[in-house]
N, C-alpha and C. Protein backbone atom coordinates (compact mmCIF):
# COMPACT_ATOMS: atom_id res chain seq x y z
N UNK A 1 3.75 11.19 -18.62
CA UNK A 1 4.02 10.34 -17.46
C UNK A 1 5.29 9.53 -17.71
N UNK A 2 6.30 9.45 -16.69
CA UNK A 2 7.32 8.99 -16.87
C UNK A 2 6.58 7.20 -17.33
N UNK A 3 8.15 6.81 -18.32
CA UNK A 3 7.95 5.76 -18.63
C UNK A 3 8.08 4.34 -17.76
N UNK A 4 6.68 3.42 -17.36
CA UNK A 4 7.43 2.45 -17.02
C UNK A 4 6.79 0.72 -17.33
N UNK A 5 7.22 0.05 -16.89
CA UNK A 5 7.39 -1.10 -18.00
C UNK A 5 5.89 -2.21 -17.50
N UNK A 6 5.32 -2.26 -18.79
CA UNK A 6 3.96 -2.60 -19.42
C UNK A 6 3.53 -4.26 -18.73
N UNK A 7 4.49 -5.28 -18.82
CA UNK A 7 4.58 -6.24 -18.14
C UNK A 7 5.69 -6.74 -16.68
N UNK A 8 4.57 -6.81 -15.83
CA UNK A 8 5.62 -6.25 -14.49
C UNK A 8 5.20 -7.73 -13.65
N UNK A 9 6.26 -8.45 -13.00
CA UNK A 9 6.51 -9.42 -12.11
C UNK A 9 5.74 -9.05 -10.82
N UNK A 10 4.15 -9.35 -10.25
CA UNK A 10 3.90 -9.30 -9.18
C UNK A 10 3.64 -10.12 -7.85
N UNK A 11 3.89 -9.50 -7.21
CA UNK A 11 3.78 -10.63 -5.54
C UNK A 11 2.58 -9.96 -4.93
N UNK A 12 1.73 -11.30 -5.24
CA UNK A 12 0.04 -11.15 -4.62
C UNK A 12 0.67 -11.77 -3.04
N UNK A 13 0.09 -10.89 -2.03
CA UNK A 13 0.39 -11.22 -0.76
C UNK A 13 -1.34 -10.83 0.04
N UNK A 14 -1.55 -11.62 1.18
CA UNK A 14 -2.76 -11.49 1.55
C UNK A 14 -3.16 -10.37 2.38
N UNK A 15 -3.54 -9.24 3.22
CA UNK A 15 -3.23 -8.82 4.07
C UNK A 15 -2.44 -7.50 3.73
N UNK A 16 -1.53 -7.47 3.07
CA UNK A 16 -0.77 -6.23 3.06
C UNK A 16 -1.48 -5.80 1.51
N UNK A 17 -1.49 -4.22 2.13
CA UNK A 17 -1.95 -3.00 1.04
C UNK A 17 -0.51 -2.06 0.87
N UNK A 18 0.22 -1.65 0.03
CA UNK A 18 0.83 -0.71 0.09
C UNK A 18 0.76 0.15 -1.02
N UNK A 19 1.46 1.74 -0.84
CA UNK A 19 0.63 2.59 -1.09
C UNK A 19 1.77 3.56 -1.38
N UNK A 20 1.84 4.75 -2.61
CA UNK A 20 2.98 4.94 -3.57
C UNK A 20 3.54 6.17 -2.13
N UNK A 21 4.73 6.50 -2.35
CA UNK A 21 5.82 6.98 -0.86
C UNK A 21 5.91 6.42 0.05
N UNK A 22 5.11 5.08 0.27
CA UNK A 22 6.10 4.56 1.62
C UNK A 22 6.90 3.28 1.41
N UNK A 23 6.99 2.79 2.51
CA UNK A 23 8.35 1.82 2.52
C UNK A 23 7.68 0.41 3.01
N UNK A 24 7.88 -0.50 2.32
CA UNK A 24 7.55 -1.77 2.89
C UNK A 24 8.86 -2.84 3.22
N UNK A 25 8.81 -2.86 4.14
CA UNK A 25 10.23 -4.30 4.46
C UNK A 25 9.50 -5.57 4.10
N UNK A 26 10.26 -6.52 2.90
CA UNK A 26 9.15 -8.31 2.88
C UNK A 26 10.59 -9.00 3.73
N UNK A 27 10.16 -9.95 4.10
CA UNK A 27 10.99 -11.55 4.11
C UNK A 27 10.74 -12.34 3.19
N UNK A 28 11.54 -12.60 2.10
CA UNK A 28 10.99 -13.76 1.31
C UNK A 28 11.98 -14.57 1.63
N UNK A 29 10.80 -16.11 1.35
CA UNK A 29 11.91 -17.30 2.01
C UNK A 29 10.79 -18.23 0.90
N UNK A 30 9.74 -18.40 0.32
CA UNK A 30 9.28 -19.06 -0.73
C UNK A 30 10.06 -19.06 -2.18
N UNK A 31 10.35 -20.07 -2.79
CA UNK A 31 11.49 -20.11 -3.62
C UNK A 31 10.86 -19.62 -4.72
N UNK A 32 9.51 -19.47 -5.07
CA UNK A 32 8.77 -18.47 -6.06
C UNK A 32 9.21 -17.11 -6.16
N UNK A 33 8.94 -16.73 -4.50
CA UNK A 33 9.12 -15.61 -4.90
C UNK A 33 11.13 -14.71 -5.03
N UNK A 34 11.65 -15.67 -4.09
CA UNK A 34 12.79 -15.72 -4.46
C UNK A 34 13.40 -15.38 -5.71
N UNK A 35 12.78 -16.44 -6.29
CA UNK A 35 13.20 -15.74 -7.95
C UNK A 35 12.78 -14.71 -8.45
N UNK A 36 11.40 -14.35 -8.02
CA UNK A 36 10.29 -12.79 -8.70
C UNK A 36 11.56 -12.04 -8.11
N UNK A 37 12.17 -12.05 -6.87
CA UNK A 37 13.02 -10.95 -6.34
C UNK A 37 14.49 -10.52 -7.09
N UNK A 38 14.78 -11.97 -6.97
CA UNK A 38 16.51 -12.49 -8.16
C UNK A 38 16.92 -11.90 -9.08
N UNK A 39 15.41 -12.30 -10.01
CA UNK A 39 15.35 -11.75 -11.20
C UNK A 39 14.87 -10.26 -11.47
N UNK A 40 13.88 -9.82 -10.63
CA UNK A 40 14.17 -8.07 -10.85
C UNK A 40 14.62 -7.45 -10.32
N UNK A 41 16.03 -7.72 -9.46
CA UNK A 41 16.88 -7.56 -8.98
C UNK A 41 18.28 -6.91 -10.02
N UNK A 42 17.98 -8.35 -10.74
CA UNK A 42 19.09 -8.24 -12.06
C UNK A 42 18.37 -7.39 -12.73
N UNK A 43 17.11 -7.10 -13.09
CA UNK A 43 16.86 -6.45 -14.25
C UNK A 43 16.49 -5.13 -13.57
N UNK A 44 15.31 -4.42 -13.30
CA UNK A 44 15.28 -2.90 -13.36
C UNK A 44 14.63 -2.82 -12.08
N UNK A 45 14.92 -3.69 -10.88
CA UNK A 45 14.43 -3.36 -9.84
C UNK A 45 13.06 -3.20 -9.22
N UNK A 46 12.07 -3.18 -10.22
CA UNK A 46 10.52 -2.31 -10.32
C UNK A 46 9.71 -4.18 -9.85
N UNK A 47 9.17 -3.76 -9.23
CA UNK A 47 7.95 -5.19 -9.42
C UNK A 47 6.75 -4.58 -8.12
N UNK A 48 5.42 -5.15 -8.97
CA UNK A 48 4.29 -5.03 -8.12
C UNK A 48 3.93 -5.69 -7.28
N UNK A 49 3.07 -4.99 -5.88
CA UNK A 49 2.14 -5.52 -5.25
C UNK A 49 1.15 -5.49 -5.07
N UNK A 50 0.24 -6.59 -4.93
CA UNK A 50 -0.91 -6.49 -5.34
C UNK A 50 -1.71 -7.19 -4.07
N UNK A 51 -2.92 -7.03 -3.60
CA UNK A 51 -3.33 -7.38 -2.33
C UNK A 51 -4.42 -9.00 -3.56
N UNK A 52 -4.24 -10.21 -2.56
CA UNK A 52 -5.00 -11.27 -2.56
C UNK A 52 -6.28 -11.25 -2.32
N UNK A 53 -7.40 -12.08 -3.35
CA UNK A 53 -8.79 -12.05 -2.97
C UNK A 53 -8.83 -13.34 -2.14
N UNK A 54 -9.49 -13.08 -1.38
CA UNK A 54 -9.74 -14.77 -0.47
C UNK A 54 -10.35 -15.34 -1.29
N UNK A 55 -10.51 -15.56 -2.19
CA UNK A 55 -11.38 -17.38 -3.17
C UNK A 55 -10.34 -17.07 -4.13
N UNK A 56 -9.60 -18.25 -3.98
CA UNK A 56 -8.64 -18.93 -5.07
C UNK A 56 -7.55 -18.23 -5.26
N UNK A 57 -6.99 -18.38 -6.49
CA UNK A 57 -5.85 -17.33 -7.23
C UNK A 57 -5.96 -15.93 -7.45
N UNK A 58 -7.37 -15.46 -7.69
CA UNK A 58 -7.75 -14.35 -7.68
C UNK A 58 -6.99 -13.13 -7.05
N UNK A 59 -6.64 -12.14 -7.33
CA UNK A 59 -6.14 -10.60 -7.16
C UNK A 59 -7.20 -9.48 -7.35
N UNK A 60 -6.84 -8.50 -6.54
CA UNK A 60 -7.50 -7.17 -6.98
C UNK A 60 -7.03 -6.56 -8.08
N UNK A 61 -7.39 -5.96 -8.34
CA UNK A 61 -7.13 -5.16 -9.86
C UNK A 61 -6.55 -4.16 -9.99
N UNK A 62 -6.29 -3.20 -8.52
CA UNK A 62 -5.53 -2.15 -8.25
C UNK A 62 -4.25 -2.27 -7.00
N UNK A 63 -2.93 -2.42 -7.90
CA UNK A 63 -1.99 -2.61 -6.98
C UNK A 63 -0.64 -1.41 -7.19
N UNK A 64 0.40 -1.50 -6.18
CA UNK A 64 0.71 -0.40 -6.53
C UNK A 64 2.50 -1.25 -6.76
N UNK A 65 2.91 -0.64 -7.88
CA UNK A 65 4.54 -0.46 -8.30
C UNK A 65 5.68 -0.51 -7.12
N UNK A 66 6.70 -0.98 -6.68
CA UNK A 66 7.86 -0.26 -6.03
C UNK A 66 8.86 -1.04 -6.59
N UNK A 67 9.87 -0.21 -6.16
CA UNK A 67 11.38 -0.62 -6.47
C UNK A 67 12.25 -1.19 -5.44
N UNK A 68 12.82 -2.40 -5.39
CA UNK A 68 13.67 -2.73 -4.25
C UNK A 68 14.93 -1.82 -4.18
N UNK A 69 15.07 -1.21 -2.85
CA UNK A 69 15.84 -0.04 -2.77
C UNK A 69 17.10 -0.56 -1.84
N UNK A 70 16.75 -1.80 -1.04
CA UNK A 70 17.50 -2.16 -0.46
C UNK A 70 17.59 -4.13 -0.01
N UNK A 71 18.25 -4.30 -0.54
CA UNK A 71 18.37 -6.31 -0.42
C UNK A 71 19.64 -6.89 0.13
N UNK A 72 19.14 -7.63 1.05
CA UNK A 72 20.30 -8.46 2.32
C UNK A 72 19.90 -10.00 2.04
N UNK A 73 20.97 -10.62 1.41
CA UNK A 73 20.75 -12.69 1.31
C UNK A 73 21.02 -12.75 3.19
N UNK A 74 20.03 -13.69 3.55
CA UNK A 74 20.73 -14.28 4.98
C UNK A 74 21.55 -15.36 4.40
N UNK A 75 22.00 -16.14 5.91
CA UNK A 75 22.43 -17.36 5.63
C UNK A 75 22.11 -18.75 5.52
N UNK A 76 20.43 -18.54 5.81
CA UNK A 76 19.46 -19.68 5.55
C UNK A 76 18.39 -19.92 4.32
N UNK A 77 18.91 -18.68 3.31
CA UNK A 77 18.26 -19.06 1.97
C UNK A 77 17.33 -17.50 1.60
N UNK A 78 16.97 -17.12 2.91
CA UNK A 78 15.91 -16.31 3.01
C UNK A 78 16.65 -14.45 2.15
N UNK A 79 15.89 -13.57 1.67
CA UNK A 79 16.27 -12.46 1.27
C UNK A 79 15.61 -11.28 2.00
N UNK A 80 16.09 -10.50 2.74
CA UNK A 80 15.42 -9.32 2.71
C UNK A 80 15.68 -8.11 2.36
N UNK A 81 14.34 -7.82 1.71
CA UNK A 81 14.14 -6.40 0.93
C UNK A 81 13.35 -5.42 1.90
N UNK A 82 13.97 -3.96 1.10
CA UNK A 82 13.05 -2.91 1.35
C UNK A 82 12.28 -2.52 -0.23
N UNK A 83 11.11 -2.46 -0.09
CA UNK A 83 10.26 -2.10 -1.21
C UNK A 83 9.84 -0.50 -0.98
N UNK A 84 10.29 0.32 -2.29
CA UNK A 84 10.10 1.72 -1.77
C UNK A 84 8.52 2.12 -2.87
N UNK A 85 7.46 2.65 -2.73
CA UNK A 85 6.45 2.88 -3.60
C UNK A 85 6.47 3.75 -4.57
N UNK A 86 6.12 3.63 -6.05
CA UNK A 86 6.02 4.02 -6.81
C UNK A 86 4.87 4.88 -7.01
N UNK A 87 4.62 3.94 -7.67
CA UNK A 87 2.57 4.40 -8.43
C UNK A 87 1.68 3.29 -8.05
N UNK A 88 0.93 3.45 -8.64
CA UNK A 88 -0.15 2.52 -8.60
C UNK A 88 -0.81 1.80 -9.87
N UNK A 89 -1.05 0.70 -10.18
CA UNK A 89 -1.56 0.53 -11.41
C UNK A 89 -2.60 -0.69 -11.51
N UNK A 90 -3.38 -0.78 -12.33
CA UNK A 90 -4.49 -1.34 -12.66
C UNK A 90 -3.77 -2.58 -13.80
N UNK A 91 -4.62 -3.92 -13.45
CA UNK A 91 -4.14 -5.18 -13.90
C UNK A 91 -5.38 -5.16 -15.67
N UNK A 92 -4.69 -4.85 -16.54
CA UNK A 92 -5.37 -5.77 -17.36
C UNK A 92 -5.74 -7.13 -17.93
N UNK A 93 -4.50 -8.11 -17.51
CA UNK A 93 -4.71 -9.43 -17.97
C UNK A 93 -3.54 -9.83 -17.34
N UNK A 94 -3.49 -10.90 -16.69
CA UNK A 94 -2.48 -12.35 -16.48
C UNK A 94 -1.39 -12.72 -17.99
N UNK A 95 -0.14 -12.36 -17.60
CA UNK A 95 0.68 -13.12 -19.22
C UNK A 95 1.38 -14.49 -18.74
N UNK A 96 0.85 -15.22 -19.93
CA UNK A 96 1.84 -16.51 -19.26
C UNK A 96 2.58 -16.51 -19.30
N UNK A 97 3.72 -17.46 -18.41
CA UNK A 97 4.82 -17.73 -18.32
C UNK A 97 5.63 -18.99 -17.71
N UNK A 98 6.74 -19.68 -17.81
CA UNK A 98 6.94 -20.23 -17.38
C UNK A 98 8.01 -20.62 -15.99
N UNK A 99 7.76 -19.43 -15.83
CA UNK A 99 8.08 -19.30 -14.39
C UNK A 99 7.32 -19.34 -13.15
N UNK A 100 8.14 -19.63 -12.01
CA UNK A 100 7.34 -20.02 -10.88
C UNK A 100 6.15 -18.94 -10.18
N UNK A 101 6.68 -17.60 -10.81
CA UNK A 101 6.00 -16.77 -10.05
C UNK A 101 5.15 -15.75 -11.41
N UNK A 102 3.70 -14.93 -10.92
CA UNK A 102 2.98 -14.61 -11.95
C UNK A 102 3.64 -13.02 -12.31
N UNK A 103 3.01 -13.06 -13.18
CA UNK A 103 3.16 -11.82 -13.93
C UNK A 103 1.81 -11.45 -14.86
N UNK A 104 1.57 -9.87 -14.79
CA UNK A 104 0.54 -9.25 -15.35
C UNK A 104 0.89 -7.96 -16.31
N UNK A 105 0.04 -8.23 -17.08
CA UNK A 105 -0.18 -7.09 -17.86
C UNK A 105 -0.92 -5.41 -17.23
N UNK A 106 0.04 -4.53 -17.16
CA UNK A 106 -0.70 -3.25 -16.26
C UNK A 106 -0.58 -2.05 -17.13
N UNK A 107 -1.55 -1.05 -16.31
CA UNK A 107 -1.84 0.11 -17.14
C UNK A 107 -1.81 1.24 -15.99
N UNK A 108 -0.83 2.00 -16.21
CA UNK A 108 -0.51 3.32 -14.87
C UNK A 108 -1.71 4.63 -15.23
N UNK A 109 -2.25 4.79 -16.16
CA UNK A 109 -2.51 6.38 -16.64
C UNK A 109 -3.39 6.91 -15.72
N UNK A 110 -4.16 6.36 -14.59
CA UNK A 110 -5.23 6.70 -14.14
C UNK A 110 -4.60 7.04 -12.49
N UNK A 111 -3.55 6.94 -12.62
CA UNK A 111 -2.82 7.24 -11.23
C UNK A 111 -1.61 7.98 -11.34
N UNK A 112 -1.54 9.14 -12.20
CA UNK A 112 -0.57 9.92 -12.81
C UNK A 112 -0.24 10.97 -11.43
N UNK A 113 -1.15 10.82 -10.95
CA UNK A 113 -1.06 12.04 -9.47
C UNK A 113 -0.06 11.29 -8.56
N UNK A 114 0.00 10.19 -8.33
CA UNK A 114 1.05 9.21 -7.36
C UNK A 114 2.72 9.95 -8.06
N UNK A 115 2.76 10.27 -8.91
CA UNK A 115 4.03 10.68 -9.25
C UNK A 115 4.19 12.40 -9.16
N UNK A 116 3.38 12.88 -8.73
CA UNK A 116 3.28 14.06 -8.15
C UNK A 116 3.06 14.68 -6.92
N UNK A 117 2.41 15.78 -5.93
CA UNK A 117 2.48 16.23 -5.15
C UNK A 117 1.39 17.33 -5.08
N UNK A 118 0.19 16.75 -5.49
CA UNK A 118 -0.79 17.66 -5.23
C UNK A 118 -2.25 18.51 -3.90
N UNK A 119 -0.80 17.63 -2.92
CA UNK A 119 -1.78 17.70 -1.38
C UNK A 119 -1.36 19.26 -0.83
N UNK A 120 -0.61 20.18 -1.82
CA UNK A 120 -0.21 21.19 -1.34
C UNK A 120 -1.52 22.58 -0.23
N UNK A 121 -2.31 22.46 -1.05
CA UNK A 121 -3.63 23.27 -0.68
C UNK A 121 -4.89 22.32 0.14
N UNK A 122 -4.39 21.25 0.25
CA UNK A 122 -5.00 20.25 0.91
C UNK A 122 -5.28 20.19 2.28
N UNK A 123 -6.18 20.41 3.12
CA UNK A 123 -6.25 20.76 4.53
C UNK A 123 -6.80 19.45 5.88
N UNK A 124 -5.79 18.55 6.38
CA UNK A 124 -5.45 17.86 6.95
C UNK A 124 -5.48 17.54 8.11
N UNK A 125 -5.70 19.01 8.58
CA UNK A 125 -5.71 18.95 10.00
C UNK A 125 -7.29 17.84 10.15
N UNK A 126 -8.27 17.82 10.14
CA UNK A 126 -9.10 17.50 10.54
C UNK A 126 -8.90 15.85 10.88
N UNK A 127 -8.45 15.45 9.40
CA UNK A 127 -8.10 13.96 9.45
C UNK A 127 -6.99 13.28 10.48
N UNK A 128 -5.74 14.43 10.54
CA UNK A 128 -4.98 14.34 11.58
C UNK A 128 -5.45 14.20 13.24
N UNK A 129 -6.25 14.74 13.33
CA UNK A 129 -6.79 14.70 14.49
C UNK A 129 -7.81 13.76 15.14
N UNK A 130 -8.57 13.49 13.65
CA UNK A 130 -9.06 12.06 13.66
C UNK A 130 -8.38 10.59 13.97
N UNK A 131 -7.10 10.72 13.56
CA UNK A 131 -6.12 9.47 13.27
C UNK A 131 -5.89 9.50 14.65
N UNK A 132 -5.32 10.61 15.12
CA UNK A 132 -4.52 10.11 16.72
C UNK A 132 -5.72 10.12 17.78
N UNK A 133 -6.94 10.67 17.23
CA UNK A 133 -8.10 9.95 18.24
C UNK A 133 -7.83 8.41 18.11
N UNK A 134 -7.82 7.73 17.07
CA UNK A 134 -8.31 6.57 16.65
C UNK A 134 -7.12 5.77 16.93
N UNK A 135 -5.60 6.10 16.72
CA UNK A 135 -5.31 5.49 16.97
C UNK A 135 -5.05 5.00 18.52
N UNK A 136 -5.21 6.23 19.54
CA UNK A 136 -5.72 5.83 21.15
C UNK A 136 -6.47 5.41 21.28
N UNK A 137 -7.54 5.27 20.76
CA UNK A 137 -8.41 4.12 21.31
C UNK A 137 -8.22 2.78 20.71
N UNK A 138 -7.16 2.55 19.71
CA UNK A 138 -6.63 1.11 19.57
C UNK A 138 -5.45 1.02 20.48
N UNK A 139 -4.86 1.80 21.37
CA UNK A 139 -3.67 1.47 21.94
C UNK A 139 -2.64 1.53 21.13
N UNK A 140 -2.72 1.84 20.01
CA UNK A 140 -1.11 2.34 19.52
C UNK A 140 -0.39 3.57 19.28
N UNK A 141 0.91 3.29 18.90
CA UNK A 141 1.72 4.41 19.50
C UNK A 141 2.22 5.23 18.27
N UNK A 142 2.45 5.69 17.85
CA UNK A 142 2.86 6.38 16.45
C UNK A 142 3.49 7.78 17.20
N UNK A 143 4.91 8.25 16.64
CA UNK A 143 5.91 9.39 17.06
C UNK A 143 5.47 10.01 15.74
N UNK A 144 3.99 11.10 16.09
CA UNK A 144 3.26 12.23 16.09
C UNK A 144 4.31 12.78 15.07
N UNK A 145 5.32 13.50 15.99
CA UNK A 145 6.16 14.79 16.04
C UNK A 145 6.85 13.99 13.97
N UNK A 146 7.50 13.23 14.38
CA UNK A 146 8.19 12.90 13.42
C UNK A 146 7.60 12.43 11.93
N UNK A 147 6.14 11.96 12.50
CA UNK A 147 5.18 11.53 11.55
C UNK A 147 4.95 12.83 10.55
N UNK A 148 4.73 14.13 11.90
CA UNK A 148 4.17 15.01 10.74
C UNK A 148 5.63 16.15 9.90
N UNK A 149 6.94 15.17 10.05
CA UNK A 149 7.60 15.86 8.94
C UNK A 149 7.65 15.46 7.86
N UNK A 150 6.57 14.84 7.74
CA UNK A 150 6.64 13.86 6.21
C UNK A 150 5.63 14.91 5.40
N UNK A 151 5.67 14.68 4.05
CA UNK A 151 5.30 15.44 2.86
C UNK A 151 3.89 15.13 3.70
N UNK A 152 2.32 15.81 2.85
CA UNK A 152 0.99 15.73 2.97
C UNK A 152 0.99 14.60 2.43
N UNK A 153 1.35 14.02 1.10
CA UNK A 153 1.22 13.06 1.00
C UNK A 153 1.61 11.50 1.16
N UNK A 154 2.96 11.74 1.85
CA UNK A 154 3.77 10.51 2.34
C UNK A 154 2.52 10.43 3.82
N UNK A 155 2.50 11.46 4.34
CA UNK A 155 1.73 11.17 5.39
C UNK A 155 0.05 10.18 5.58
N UNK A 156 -0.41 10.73 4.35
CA UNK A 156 -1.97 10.26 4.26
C UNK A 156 -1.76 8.61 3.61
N UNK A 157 -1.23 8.54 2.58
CA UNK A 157 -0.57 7.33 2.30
C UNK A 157 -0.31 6.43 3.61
N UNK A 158 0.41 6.57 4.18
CA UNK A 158 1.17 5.92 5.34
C UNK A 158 0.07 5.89 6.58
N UNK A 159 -1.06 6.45 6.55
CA UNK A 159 -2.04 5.79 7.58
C UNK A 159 -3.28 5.70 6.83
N UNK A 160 -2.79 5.55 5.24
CA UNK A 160 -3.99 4.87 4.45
C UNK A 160 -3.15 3.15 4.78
N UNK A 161 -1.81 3.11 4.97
CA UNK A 161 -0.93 1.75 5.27
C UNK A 161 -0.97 0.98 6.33
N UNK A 162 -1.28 1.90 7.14
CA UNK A 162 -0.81 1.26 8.89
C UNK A 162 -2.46 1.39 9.81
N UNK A 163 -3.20 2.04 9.21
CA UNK A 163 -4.43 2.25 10.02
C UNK A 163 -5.32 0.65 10.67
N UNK A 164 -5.45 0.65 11.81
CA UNK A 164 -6.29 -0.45 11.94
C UNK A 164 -7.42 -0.76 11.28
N UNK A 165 -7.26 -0.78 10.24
CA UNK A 165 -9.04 -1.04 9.57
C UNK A 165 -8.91 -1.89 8.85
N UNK A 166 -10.33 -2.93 7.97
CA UNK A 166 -10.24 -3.92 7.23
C UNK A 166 -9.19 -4.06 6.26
N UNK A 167 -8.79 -5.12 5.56
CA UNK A 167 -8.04 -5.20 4.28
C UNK A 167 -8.71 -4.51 3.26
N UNK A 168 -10.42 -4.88 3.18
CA UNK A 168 -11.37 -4.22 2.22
C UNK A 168 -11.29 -2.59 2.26
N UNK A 169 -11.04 -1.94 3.12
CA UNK A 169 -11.08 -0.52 3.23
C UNK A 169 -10.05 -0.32 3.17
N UNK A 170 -8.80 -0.67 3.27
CA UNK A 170 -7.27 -0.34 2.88
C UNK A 170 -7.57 -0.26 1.27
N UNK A 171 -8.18 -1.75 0.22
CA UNK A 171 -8.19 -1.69 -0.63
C UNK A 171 -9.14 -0.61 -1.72
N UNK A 172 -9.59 0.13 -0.96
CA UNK A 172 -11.28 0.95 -0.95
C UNK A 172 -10.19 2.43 -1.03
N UNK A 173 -9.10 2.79 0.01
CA UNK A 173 -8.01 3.72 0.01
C UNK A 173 -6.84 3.87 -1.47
N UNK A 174 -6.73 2.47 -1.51
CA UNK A 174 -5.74 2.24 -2.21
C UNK A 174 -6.72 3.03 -3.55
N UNK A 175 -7.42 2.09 -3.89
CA UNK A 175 -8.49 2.51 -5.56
C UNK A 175 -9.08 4.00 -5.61
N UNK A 176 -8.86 4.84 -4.58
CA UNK A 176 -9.35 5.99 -4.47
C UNK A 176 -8.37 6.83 -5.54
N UNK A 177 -8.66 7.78 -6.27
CA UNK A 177 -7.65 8.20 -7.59
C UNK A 177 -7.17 9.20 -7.25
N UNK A 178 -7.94 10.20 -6.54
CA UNK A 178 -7.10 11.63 -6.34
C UNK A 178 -6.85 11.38 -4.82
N UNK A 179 -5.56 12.59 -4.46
CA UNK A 179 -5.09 12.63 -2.58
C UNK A 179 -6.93 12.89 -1.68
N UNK A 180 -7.60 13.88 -2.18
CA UNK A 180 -8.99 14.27 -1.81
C UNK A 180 -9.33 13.19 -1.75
N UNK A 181 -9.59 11.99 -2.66
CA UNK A 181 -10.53 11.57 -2.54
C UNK A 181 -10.13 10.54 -1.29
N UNK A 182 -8.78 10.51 -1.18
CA UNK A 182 -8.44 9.81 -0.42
C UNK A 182 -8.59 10.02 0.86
N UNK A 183 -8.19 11.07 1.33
CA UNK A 183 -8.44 12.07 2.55
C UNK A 183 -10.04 11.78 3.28
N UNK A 184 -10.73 11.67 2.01
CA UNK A 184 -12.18 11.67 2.39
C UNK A 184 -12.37 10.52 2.49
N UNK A 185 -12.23 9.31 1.96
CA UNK A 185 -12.26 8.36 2.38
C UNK A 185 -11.68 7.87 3.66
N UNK A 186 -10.52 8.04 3.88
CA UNK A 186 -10.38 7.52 4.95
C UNK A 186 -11.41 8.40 6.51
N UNK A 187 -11.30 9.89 6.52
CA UNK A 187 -11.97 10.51 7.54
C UNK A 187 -13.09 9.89 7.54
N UNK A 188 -13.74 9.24 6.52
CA UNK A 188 -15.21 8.85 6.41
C UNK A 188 -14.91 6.97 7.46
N UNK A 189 -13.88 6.21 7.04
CA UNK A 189 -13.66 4.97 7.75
C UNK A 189 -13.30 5.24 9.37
N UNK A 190 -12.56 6.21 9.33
CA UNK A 190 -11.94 6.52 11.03
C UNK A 190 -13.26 6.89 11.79
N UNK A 191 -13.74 8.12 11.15
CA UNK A 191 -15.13 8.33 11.57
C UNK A 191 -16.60 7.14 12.33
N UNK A 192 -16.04 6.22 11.06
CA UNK A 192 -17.12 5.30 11.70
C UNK A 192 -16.90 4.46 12.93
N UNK A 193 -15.15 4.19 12.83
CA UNK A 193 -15.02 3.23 13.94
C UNK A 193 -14.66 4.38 14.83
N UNK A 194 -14.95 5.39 15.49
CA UNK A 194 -14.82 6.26 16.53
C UNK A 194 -16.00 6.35 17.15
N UNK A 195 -17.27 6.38 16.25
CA UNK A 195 -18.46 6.59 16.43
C UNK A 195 -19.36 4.81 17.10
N UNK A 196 -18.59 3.91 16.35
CA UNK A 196 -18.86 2.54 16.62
C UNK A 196 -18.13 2.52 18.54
N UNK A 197 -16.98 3.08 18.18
CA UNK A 197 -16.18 2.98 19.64
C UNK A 197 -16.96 3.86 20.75
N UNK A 198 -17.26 4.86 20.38
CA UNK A 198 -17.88 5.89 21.21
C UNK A 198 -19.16 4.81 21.82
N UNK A 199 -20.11 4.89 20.98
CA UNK A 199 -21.20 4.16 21.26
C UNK A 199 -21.26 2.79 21.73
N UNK A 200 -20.17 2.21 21.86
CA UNK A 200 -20.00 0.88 22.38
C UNK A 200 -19.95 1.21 24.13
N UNK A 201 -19.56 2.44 24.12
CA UNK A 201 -18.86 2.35 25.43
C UNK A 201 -19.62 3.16 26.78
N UNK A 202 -20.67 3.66 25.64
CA UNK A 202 -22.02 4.20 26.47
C UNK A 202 -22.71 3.20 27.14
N UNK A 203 -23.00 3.93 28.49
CA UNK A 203 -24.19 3.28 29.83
C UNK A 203 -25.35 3.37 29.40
N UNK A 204 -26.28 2.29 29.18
CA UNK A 204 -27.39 2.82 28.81
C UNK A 204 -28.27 2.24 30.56
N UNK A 205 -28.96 3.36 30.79
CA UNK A 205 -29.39 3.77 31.65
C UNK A 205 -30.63 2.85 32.04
């Protein structure tokens, strides 16, 4: 597995899951994280994200790697980045420091497939068809055509990212280890809220 670096600068954010091939745009304008950005900016670009537990300081344990691929200073202090996804990796311990923003100790080996491409024999259609049910009955709009020139796996990723469903089941996507298992997980979440939607919307007689 390609090499990458053991203690990594992360930005716990609440709400957002992201997930290795896609693209996240941040605004940072907190002077914490300002610097988390500054500084691995100067150094090798790489820093994690990691999704927030609601009680306290607390983090999940499975977050995923990216590299800032693209950074604009405004003129009011604020920076914006594009964060492109890596891998994914598992937190072993908090390292101190005396800087404003945290940093953890991580371990990649259990997500060696994120750096590969094994959705080749992988059969999609079903879930595909699930998604654009689901996403019409939330009212949103997603360009289909263009969506599906993306790899199998940039694709499943990217509405393991954007899907209307809990933070908990994004994070339930995210911890899933192989593309399968992922696939199945999510058909199994879309499934339910189709079936929740369906049945909501029945006459009962």
């Amino acid at each position: 597995m390609k090499s990458f670096p053991k203690i990594i600068p992360v930005f716990p954010l609440s709400g957002v899951i992201y997930f290795p091939k896609t693209n996240l745009p941040l605004n940072i304008f907190e002077q914490r994280y300002l610097d988390l950005v500054n500084d691995t900016y100067k150094n090798n670009k790489l820093m994690g994200m990691v999704q927030s537990q609601k009680d306290g300081n607390r983090v999940y344990k499975i977050g995923c790697l990216g590299k800032i691929s693209d950074l604009k200073k405004s003129e009011d202090g604020r920076i914006l980045i594009n964060l492109t996804g890596i891998t994914r990796f598992k937190i072993l311990e908090e390292v101190e420091n005396k800087k404003l923003y945290r940093e953890f100790k991580v371990d990649y080996k259990s997500f060696e497939e994120d750096l590969k491409d094994p959705s080749g024999d992988l059969d999609t259609d079903d879930l595909m068809n699930k998604a654009k049910a689901f996403f019409r009955k939330n009212g949103l709009l997603l360009n289909w055509r263009e969506f599906e020139k993306l790899d199998k796996s940039q694709r499943i990723n990217t509405l393991s990212m954007i899907s209307p469903v809990t933070n908990e089941e994004k994070q339930k996507l995210l911890e899933a280890i192989t593309i399968k298992d992922k696939v199945n997980t999510l058909k199994s979440i879309i499934s339910f809220y189709l079936h929740e939607v369906n049945f909501s919307n029945q006459t009962v007689q």
